[in-house]
N, C-alpha and C. Protein backbone atom coordinates (compact mmCIF):
# COMPACT_ATOMS: atom_id res chain seq x y z
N UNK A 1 -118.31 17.93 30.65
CA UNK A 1 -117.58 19.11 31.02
C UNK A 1 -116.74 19.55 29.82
N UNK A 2 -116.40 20.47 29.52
CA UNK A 2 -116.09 20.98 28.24
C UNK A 2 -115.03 22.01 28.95
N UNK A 3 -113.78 21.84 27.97
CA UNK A 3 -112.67 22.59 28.08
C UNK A 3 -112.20 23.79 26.77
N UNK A 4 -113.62 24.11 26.61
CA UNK A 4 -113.60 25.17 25.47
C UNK A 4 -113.23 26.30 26.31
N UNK A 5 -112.09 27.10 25.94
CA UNK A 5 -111.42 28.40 26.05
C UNK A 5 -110.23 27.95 26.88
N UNK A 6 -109.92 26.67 26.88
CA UNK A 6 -108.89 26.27 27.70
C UNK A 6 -107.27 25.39 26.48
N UNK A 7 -106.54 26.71 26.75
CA UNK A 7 -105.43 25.88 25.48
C UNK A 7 -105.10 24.41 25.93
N UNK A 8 -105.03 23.82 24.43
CA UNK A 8 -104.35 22.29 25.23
C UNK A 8 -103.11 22.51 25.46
N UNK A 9 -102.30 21.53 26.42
CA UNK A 9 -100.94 21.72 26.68
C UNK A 9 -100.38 21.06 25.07
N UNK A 10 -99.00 21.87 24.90
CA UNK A 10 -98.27 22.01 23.83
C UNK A 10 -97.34 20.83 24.33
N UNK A 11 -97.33 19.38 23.44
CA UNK A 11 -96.86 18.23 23.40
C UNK A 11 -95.33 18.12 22.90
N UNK A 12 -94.38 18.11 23.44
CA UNK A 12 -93.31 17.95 23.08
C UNK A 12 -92.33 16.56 21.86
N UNK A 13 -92.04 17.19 20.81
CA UNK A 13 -91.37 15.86 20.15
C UNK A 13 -90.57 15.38 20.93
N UNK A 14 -90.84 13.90 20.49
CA UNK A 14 -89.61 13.21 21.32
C UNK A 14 -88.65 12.39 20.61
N UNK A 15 -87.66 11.99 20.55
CA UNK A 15 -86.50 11.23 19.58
C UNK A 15 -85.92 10.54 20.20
N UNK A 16 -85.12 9.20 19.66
CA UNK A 16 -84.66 8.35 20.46
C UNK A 16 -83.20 8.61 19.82
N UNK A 17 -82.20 8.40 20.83
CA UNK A 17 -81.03 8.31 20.24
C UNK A 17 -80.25 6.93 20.06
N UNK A 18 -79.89 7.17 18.85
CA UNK A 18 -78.98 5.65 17.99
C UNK A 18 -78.35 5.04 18.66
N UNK A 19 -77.78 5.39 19.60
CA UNK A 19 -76.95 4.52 20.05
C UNK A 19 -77.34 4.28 21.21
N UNK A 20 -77.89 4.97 22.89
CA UNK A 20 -78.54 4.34 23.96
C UNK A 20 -80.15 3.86 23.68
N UNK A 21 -80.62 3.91 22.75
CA UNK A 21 -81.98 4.59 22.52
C UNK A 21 -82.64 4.64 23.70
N UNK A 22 -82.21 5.71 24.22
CA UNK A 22 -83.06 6.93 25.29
C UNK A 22 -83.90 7.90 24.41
N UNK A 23 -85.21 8.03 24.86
CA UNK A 23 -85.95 8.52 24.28
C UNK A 23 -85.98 9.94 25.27
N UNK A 24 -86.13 10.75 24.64
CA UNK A 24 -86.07 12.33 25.63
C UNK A 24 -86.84 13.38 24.34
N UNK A 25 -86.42 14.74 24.61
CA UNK A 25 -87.41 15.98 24.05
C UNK A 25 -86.25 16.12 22.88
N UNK A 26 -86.71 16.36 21.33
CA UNK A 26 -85.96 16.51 20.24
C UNK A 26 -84.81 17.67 20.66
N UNK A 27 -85.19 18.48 21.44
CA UNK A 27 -83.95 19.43 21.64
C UNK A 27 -83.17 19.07 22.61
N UNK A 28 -83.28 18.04 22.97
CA UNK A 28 -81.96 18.00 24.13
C UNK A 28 -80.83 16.86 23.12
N UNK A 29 -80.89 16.44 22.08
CA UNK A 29 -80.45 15.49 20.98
C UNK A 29 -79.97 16.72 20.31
N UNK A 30 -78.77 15.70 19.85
CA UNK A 30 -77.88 16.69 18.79
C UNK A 30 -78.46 15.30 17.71
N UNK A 31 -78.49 16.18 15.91
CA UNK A 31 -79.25 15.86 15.06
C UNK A 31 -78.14 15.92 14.23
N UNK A 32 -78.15 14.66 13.71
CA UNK A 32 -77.19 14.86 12.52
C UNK A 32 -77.51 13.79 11.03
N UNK A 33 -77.47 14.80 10.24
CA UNK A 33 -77.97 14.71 8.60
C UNK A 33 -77.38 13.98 7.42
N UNK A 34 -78.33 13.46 6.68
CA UNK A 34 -77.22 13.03 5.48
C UNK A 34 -77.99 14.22 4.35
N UNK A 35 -77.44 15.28 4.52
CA UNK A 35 -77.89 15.83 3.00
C UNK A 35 -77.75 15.25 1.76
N UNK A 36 -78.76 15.82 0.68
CA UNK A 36 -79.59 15.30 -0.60
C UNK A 36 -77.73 15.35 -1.37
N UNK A 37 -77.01 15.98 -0.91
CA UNK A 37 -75.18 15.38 -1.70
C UNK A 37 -74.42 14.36 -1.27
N UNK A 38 -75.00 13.82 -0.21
CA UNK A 38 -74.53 12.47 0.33
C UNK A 38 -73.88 12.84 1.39
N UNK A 39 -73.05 14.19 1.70
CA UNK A 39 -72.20 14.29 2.64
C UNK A 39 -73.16 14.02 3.73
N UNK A 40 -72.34 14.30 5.51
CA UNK A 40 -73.40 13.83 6.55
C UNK A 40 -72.45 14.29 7.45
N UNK A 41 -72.97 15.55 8.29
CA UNK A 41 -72.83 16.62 9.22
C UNK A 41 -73.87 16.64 10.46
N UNK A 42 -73.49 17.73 11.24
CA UNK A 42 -74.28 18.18 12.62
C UNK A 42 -74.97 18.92 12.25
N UNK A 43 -76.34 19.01 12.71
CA UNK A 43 -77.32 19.92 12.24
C UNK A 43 -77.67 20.52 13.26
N UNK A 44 -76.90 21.48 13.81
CA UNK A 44 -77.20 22.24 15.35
C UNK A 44 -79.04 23.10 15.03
N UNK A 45 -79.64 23.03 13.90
CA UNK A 45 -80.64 23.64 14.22
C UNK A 45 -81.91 23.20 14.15
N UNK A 46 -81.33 21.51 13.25
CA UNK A 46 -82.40 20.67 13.28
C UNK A 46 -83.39 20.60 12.36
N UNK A 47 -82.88 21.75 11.13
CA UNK A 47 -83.85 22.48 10.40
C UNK A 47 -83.54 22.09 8.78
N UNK A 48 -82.04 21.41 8.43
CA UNK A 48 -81.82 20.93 7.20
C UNK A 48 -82.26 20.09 6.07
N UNK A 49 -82.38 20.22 5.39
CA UNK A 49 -83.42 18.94 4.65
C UNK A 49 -82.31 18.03 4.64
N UNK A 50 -82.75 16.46 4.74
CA UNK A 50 -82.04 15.30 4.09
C UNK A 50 -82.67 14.29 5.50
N UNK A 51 -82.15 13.50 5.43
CA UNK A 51 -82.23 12.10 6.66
C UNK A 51 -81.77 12.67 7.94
N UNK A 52 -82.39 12.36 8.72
CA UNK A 52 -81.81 12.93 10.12
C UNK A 52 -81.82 11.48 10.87
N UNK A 53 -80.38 11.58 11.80
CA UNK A 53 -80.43 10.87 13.22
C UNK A 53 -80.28 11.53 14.32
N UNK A 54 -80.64 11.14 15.50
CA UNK A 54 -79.96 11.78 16.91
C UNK A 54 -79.48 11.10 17.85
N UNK A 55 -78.15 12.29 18.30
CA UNK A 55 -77.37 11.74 19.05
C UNK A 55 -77.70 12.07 20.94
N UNK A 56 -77.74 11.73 21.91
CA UNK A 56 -77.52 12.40 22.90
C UNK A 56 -76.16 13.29 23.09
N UNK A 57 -76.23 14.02 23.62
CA UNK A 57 -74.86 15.35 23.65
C UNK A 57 -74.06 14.44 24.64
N UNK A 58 -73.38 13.04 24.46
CA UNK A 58 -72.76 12.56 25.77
C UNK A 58 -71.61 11.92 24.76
N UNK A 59 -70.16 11.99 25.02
CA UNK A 59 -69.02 11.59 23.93
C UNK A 59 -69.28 9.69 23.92
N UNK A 60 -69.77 9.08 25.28
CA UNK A 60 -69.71 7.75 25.05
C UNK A 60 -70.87 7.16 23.93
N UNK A 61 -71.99 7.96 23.65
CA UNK A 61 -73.00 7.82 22.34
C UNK A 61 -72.05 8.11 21.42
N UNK A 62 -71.66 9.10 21.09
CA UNK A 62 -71.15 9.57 20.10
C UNK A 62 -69.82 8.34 19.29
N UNK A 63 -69.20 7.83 20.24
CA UNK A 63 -68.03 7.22 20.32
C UNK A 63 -68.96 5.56 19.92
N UNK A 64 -69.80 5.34 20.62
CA UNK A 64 -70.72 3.73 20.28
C UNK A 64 -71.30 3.81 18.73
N UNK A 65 -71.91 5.06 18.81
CA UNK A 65 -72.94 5.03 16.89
C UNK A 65 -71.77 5.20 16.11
N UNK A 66 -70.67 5.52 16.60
CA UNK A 66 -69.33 5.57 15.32
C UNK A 66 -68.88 4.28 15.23
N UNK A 67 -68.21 3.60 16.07
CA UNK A 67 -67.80 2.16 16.38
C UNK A 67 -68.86 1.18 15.86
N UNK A 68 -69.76 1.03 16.32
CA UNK A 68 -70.43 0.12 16.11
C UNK A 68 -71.46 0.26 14.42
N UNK A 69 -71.31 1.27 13.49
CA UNK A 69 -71.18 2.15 12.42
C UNK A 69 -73.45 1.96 12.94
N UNK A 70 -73.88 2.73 14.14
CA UNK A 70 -75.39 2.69 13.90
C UNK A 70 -75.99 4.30 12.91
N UNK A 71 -74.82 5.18 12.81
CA UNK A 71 -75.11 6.84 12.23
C UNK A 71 -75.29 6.11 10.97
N UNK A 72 -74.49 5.38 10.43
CA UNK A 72 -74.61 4.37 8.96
C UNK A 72 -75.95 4.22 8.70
N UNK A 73 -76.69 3.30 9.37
CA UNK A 73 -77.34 2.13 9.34
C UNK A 73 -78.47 3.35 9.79
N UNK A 74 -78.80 4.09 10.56
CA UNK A 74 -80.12 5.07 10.80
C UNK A 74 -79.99 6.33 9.48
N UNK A 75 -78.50 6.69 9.14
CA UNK A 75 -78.75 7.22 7.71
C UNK A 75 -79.29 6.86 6.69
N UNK A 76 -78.62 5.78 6.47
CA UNK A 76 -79.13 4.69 5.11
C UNK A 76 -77.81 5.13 4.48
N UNK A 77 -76.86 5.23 4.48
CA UNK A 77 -75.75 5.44 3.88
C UNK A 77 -74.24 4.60 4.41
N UNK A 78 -73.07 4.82 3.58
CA UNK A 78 -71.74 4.23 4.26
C UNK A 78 -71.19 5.96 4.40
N UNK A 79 -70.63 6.20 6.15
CA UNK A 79 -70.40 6.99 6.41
C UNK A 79 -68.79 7.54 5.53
N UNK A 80 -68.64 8.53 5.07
CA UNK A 80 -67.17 8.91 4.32
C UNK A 80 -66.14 9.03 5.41
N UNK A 81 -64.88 8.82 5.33
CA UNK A 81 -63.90 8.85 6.12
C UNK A 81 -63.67 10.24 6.73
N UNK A 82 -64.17 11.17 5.55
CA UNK A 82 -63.57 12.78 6.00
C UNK A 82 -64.89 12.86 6.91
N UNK A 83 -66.46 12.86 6.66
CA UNK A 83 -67.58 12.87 7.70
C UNK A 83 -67.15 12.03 9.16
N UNK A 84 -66.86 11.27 8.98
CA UNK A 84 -66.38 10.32 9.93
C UNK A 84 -65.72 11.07 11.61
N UNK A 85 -64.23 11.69 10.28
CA UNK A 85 -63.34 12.54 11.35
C UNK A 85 -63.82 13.62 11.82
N UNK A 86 -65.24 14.47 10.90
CA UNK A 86 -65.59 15.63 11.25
C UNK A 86 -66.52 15.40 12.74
N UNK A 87 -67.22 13.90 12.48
CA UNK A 87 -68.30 13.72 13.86
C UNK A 87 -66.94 13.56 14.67
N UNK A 88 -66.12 12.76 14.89
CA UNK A 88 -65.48 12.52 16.02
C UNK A 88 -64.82 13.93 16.31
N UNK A 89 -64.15 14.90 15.97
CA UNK A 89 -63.77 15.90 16.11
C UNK A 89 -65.06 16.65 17.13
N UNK A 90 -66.67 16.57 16.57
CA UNK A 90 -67.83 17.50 17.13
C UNK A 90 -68.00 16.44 18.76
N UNK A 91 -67.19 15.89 18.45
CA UNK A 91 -67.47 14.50 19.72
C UNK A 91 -66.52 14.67 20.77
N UNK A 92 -65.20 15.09 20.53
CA UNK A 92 -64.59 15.53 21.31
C UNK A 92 -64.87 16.09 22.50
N UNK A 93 -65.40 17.56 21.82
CA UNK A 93 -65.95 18.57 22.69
C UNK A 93 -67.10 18.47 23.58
N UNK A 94 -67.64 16.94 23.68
CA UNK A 94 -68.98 17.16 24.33
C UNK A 94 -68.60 16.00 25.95
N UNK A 95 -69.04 15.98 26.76
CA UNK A 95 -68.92 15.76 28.13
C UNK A 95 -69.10 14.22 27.81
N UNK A 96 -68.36 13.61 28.69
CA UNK A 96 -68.26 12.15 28.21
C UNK A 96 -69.91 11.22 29.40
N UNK A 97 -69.77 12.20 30.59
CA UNK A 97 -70.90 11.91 30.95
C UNK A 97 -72.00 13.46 31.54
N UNK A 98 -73.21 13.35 31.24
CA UNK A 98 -74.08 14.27 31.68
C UNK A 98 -74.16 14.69 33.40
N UNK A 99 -74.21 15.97 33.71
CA UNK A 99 -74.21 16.48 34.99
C UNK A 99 -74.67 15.77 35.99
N UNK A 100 -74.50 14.74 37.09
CA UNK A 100 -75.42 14.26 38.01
C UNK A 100 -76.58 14.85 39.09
N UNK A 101 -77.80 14.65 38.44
CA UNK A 101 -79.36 15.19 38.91
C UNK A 101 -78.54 16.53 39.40
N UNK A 102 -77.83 17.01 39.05
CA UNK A 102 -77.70 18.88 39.68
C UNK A 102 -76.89 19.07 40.79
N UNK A 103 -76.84 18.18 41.60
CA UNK A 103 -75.67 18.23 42.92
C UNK A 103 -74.42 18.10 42.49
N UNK A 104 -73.85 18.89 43.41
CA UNK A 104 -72.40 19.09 43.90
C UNK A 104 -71.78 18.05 44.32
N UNK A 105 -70.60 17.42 43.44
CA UNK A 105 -69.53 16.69 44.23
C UNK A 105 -69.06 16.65 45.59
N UNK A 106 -68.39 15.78 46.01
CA UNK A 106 -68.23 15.93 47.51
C UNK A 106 -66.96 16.57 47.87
């Protein structure tokens, strides 16, 4: 049986994140870089050249790959103090836990 004129389904990347390693779809991961100057930022577009890791968008990842230094160790670099404060600052702002399956509190 032949599936000529039939598109294949379009396969989604998938990425694990550093610190739960939950594996999910590259865009639901926040991506963050060590650019070719050493510094090491958020790459909201995913599109920067240099080393990439990913984070899940949840502050308790964010707060474990800092502590436990895994953004280091999946960069290949020693994270700088000022990069450091800039992730925890982008860490702040993000939900410490993800929405539960879509329902309403009681």
């Amino acid at each position: 049986m032949s599936t000529k004129g039939q598109p294949r389904p379009r396969r989604l990347p998938q990425r694990s994140c550093v610190a739960c390693r939950t594996t999910t779809a590259k865009r639901e991961l926040t991506r963050i870089v060590r650019l070719p100057t050493g510094a090491v930022e958020v790459d909201p577009t995913g599109k920067k050249s240099g080393r990439g890791a990913y984070l899940c968008r949840r502050a308790v990842c964010w707060e474990e790959a800092l502590r436990r230094d895994r953004l280091s160790k999946a960069l290949r670099t020693t994270l700088r103090e000022d990069d450091r404060v800039a992730l925890q600052a982008f860490a702040a702002n993000l939900p410490p836990e993800p929405p539960a399956g879509g329902t309403a509190g009681p």
